[in-house]
PDB file of N, CA and C in Angstrom:
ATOM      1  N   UNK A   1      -8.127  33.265  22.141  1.00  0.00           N
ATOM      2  CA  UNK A   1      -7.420  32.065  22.517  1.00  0.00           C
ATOM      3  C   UNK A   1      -5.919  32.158  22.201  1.00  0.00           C
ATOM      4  N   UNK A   2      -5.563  32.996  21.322  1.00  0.00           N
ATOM      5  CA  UNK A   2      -3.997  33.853  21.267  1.00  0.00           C
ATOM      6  C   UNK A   2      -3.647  33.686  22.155  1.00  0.00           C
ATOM      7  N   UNK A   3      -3.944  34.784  22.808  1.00  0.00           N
ATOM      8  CA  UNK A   3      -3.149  35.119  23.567  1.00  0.00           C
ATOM      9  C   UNK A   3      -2.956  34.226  25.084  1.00  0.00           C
ATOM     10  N   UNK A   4      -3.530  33.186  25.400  1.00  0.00           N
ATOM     11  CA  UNK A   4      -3.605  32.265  26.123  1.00  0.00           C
ATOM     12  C   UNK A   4      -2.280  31.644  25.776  1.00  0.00           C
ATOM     13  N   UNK A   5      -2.537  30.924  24.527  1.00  0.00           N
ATOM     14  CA  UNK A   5      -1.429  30.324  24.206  1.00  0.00           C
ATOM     15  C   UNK A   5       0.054  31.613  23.865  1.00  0.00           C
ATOM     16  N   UNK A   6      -0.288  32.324  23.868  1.00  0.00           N
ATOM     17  CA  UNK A   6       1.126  33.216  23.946  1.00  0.00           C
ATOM     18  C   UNK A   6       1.426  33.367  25.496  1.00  0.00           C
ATOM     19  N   UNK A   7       0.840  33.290  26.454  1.00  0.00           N
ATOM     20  CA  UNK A   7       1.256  32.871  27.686  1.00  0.00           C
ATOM     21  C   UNK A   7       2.045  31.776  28.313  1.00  0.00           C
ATOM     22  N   UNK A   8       0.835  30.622  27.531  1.00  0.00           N
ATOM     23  CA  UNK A   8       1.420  29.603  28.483  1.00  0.00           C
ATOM     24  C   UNK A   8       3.036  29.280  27.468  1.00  0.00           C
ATOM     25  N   UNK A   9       2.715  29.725  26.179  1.00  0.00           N
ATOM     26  CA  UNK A   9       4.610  29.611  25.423  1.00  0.00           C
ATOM     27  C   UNK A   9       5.436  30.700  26.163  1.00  0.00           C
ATOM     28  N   UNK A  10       4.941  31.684  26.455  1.00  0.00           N
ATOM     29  CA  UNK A  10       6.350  32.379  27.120  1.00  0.00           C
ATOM     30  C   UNK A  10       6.278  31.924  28.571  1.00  0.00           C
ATOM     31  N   UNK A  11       5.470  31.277  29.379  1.00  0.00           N
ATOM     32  CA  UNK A  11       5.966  30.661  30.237  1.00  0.00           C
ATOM     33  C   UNK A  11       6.730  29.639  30.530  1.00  0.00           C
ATOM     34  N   UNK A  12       6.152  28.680  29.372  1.00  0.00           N
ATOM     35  CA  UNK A  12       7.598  27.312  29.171  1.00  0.00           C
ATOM     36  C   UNK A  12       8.857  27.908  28.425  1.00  0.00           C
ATOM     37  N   UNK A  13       8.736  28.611  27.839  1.00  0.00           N
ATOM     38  CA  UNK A  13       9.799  29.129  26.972  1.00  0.00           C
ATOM     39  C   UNK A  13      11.035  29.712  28.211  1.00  0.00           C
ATOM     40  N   UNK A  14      10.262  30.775  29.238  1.00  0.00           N
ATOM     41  CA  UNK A  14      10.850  31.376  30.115  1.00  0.00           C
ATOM     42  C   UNK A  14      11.374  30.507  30.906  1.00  0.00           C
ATOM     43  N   UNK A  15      10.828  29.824  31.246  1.00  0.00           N
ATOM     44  CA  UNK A  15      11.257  28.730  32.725  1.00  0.00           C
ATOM     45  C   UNK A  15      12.478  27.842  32.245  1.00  0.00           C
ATOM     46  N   UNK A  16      12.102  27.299  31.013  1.00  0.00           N
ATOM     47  CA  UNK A  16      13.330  26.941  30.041  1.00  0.00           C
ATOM     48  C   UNK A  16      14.402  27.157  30.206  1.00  0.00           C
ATOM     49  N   UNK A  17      14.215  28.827  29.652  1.00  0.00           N
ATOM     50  CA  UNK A  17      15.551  29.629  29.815  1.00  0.00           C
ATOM     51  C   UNK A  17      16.132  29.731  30.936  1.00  0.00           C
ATOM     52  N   UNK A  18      15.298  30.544  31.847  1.00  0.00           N
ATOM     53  CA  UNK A  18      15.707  30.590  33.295  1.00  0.00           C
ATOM     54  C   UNK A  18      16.764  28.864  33.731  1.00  0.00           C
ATOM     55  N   UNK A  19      16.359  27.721  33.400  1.00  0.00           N
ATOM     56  CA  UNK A  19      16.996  27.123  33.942  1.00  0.00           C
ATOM     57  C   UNK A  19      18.335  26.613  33.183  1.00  0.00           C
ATOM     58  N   UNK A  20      18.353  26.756  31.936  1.00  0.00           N
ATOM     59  CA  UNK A  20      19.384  26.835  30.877  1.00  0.00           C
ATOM     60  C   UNK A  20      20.680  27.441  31.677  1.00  0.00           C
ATOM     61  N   UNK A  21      19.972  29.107  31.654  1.00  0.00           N
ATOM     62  CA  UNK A  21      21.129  30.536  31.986  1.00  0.00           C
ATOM     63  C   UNK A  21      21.512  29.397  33.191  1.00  0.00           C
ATOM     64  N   UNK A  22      23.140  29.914  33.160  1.00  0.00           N
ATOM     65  CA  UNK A  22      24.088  29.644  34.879  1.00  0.00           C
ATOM     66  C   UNK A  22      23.622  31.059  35.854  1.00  0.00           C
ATOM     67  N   UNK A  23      23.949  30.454  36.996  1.00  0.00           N
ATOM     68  CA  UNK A  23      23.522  31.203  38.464  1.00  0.00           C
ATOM     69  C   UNK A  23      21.715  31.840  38.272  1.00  0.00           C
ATOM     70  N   UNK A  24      21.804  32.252  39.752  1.00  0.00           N
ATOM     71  CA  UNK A  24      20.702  33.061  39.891  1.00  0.00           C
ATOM     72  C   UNK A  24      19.658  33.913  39.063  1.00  0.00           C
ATOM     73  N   UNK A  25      18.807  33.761  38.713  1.00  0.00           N
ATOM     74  CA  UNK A  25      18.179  35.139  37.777  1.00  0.00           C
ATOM     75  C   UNK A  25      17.537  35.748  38.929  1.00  0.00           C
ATOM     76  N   UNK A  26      17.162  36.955  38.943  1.00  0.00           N
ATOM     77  CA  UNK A  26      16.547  37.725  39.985  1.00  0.00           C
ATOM     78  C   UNK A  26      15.268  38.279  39.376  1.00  0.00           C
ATOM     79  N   UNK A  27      14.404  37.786  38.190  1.00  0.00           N
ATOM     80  CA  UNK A  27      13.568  38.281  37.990  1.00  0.00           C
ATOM     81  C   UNK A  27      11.892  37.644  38.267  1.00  0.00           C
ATOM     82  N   UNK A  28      11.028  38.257  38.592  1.00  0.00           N
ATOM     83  CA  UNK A  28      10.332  37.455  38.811  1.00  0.00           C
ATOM     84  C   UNK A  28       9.150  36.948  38.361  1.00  0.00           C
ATOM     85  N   UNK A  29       8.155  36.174  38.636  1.00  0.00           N
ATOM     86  CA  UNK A  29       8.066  35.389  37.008  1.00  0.00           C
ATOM     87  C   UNK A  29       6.949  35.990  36.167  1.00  0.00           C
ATOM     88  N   UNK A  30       6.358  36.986  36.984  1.00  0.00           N
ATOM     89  CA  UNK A  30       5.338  37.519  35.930  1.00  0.00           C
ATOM     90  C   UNK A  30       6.315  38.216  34.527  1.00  0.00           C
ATOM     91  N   UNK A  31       7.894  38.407  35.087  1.00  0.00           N
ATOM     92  CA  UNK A  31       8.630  39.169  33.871  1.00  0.00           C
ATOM     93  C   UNK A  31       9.300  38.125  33.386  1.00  0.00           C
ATOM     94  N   UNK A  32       9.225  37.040  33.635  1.00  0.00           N
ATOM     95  CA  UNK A  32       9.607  35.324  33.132  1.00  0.00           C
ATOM     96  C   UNK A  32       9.124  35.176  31.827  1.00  0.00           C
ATOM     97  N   UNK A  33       7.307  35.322  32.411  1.00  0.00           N
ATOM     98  CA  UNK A  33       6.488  35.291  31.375  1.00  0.00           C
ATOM     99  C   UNK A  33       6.909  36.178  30.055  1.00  0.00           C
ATOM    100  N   UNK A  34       6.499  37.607  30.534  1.00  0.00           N
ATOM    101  CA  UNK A  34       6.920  38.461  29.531  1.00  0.00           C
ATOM    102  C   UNK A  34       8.095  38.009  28.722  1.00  0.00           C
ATOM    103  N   UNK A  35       9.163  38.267  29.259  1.00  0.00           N
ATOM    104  CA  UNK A  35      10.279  37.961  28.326  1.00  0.00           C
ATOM    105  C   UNK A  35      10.017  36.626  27.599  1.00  0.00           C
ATOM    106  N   UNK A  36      10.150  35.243  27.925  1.00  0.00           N
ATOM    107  CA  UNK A  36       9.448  34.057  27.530  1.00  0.00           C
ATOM    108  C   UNK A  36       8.593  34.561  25.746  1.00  0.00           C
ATOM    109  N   UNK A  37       7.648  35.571  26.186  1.00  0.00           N
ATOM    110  CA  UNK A  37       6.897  35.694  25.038  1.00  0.00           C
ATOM    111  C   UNK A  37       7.565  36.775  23.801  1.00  0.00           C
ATOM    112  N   UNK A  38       8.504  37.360  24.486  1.00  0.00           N
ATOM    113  CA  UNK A  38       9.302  38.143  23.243  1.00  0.00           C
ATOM    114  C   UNK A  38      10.363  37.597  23.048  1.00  0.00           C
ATOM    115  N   UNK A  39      10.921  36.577  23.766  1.00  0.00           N
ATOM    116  CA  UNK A  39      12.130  35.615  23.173  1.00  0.00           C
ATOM    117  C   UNK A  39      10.935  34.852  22.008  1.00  0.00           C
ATOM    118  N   UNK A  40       9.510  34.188  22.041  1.00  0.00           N
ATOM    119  CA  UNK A  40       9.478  33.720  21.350  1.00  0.00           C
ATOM    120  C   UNK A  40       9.025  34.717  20.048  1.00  0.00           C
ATOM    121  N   UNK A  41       8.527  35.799  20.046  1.00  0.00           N
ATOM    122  CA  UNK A  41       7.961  36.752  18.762  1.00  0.00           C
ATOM    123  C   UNK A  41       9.705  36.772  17.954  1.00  0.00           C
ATOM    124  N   UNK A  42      10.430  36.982  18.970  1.00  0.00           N
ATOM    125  CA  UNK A  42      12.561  37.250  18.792  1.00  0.00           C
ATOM    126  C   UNK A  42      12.539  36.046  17.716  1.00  0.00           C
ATOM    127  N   UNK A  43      12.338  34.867  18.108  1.00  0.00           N
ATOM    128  CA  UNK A  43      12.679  33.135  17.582  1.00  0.00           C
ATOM    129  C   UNK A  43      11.602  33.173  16.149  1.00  0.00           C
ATOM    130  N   UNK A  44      10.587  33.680  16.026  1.00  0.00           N
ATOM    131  CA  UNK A  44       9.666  33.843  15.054  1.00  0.00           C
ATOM    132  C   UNK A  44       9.986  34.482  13.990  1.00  0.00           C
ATOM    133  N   UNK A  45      10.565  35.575  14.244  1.00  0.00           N
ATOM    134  CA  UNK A  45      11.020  37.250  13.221  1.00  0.00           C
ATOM    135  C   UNK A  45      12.296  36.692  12.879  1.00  0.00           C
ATOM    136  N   UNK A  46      12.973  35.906  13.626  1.00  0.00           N
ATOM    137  CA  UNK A  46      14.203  35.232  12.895  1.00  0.00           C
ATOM    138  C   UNK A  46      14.102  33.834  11.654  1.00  0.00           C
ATOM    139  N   UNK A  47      13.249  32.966  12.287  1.00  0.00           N
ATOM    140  CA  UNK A  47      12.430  31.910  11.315  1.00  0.00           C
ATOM    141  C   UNK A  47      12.453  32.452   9.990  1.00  0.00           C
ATOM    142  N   UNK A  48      11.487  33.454  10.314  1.00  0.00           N
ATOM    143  CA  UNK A  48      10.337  33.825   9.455  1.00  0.00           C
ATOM    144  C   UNK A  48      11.710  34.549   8.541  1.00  0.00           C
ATOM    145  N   UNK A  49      12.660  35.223   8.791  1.00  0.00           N
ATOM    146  CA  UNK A  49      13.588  35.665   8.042  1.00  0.00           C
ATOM    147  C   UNK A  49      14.711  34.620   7.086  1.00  0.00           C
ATOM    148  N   UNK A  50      14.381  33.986   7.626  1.00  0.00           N
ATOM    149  CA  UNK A  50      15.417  32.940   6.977  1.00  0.00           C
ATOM    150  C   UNK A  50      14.583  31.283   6.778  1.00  0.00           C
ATOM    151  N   UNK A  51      13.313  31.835   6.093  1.00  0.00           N
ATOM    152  CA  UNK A  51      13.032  30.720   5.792  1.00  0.00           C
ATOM    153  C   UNK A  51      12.173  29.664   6.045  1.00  0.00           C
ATOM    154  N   UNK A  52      12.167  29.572   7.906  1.00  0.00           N
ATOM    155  CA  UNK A  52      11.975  28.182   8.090  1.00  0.00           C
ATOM    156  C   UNK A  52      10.260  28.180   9.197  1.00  0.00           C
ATOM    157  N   UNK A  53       9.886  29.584   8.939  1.00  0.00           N
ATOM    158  CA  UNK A  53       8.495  29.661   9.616  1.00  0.00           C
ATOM    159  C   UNK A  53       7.749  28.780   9.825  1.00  0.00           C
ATOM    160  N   UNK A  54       7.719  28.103   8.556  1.00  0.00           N
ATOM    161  CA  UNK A  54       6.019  27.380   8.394  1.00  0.00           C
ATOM    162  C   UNK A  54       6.684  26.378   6.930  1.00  0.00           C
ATOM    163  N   UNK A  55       7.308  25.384   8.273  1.00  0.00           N
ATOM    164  CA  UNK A  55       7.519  23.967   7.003  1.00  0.00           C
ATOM    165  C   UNK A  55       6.752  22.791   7.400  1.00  0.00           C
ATOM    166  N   UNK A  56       6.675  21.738   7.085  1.00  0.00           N
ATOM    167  CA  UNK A  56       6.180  20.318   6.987  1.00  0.00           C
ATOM    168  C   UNK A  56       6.059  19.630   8.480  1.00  0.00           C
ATOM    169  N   UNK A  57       5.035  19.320   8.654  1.00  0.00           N
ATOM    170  CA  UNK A  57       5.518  18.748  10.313  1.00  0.00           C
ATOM    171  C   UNK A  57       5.800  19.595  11.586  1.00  0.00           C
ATOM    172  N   UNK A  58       6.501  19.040  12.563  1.00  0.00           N
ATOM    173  CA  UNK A  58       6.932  19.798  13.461  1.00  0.00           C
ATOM    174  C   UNK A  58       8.238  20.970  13.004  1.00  0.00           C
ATOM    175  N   UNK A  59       7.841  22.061  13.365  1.00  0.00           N
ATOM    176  CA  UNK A  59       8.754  23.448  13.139  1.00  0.00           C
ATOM    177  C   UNK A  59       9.946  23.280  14.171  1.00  0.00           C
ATOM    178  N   UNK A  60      10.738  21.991  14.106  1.00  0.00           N
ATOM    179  CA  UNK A  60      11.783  21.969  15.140  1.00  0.00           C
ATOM    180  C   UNK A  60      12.898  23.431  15.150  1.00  0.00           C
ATOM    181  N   UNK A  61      13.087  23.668  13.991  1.00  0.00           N
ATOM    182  CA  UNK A  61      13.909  24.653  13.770  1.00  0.00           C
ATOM    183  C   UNK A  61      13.173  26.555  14.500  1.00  0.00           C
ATOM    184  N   UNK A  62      12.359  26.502  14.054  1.00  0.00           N
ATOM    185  CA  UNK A  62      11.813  27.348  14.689  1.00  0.00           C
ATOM    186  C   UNK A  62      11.637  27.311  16.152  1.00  0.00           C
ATOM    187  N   UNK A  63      11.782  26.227  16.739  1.00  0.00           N
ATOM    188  CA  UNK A  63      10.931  25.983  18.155  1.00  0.00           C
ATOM    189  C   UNK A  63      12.309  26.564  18.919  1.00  0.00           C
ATOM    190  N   UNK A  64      13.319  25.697  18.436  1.00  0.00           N
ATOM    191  CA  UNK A  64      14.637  25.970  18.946  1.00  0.00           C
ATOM    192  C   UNK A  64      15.119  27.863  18.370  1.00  0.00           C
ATOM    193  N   UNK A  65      14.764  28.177  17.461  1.00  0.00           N
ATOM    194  CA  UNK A  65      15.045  29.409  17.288  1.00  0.00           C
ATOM    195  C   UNK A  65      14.161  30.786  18.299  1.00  0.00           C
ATOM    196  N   UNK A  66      12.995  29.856  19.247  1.00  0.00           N
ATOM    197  CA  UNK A  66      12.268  30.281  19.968  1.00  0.00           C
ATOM    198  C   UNK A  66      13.206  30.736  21.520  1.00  0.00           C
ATOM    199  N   UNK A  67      13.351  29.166  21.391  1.00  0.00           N
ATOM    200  CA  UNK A  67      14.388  28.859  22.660  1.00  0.00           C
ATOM    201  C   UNK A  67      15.456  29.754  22.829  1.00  0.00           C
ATOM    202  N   UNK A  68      15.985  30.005  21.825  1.00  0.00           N
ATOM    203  CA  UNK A  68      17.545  30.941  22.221  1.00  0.00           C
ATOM    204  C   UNK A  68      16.972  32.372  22.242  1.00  0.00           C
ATOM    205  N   UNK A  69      16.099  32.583  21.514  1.00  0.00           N
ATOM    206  CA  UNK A  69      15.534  34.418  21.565  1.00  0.00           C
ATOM    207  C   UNK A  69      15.092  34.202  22.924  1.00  0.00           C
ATOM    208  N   UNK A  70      14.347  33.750  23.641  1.00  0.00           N
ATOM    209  CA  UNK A  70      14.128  33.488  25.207  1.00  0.00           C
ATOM    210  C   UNK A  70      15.098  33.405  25.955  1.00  0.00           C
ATOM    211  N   UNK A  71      16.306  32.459  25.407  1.00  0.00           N
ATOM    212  CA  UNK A  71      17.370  32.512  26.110  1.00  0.00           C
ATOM    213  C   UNK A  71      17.833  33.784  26.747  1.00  0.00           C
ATOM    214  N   UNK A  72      18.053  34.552  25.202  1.00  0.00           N
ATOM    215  CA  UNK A  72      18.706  36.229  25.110  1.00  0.00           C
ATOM    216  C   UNK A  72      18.233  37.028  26.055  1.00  0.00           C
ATOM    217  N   UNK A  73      16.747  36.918  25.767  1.00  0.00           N
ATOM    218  CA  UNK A  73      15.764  37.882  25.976  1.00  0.00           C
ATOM    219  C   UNK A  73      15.876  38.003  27.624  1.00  0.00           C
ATOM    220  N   UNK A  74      15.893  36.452  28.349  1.00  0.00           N
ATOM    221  CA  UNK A  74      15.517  36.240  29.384  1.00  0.00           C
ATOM    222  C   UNK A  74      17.277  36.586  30.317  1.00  0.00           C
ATOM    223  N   UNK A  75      18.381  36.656  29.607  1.00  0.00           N
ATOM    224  CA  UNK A  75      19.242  36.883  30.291  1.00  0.00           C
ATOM    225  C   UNK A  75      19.626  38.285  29.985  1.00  0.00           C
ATOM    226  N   UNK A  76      19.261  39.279  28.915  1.00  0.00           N
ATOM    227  CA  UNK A  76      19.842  40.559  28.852  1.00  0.00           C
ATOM    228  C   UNK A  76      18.561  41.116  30.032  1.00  0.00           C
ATOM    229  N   UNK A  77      17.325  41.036  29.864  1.00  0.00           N
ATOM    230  CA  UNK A  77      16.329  41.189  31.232  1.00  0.00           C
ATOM    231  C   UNK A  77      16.800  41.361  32.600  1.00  0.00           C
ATOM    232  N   UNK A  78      17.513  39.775  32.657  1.00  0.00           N
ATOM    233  CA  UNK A  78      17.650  39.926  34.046  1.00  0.00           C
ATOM    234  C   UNK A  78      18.920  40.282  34.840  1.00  0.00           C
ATOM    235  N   UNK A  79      19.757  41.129  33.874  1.00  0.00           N
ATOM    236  CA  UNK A  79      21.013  42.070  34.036  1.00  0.00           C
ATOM    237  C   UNK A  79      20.462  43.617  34.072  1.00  0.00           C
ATOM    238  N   UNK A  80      19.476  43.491  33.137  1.00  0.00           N
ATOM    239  CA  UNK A  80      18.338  45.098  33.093  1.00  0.00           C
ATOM    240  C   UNK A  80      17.956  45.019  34.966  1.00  0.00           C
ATOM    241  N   UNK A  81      17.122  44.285  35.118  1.00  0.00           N
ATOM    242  CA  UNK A  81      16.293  44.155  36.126  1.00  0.00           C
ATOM    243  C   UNK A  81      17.059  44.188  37.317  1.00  0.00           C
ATOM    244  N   UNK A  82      18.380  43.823  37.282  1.00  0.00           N
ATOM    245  CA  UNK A  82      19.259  43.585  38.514  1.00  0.00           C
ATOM    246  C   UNK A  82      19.978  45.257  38.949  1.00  0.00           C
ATOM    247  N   UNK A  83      20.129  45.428  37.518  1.00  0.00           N
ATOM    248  CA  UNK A  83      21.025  46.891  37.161  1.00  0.00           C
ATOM    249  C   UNK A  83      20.019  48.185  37.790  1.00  0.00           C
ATOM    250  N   UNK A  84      18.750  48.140  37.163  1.00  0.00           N
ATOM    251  CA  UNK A  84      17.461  49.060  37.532  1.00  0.00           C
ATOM    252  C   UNK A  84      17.386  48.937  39.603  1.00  0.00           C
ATOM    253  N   UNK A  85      17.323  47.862  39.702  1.00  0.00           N
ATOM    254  CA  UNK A  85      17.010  47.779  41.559  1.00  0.00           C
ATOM    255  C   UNK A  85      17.999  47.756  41.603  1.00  0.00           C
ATOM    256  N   UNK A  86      19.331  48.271  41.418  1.00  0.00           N
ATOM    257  CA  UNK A  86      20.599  48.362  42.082  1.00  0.00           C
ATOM    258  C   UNK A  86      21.293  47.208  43.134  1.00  0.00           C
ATOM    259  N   UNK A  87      21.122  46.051  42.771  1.00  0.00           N
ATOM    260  CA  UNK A  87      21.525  44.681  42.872  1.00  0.00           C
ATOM    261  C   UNK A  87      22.970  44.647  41.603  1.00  0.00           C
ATOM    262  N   UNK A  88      24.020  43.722  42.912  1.00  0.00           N
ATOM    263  CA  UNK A  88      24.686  43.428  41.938  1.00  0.00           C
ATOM    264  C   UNK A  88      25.149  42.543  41.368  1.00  0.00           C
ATOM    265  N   UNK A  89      25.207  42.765  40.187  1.00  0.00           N
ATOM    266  CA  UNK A  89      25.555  41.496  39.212  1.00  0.00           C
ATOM    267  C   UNK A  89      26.846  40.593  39.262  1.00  0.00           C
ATOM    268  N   UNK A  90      26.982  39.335  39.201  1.00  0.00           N
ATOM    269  CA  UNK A  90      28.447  38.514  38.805  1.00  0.00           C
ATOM    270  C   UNK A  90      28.112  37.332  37.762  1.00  0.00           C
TER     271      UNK A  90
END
């Protein structure tokens, strides 16, 4: 049941991002997903480093530390992904 829920979080996580980032992303969403789920393991390994993994209540701090590793994740990706199919970037 993990890994279910590590899906459907890197899918909200991804779509998130995707609509956060300015212009176009060119990636598509099965690699949405993916990234989505290593922006959030990214947002976790940072928590978990400084503290704020597993506190009282809702893990707002973490959730948002989820959000920006997705952010990252989901925009250095889709400069990879653009760069690899020889599409070009602005």
């Amino acid at each position: 049941m993990s890994w279910l829920w590590a899906i459907i979080v890197g899918l909200v996580l991804g779509l998130i991002a995707k609509a956060i980032l300015p212009g176009k992303q060119r990636i598509p969403l099965w690699l949405t997903v993916v990234f989505g789920m290593l922006g959030s393991v990214l947002g976790n390994w940072v928590a978990t480093g400084i503290g704020v993994n597993d506190t009282r209540g809702v893990d707002w701090t973490r959730h948002v530390l989820q959000l920006i590793g997705a952010i990252v994740v989901v925009g250095v990706g889709d400069r990879l992904w653009a760069a690899i199919r020889g599409e070009r970037t602005t």
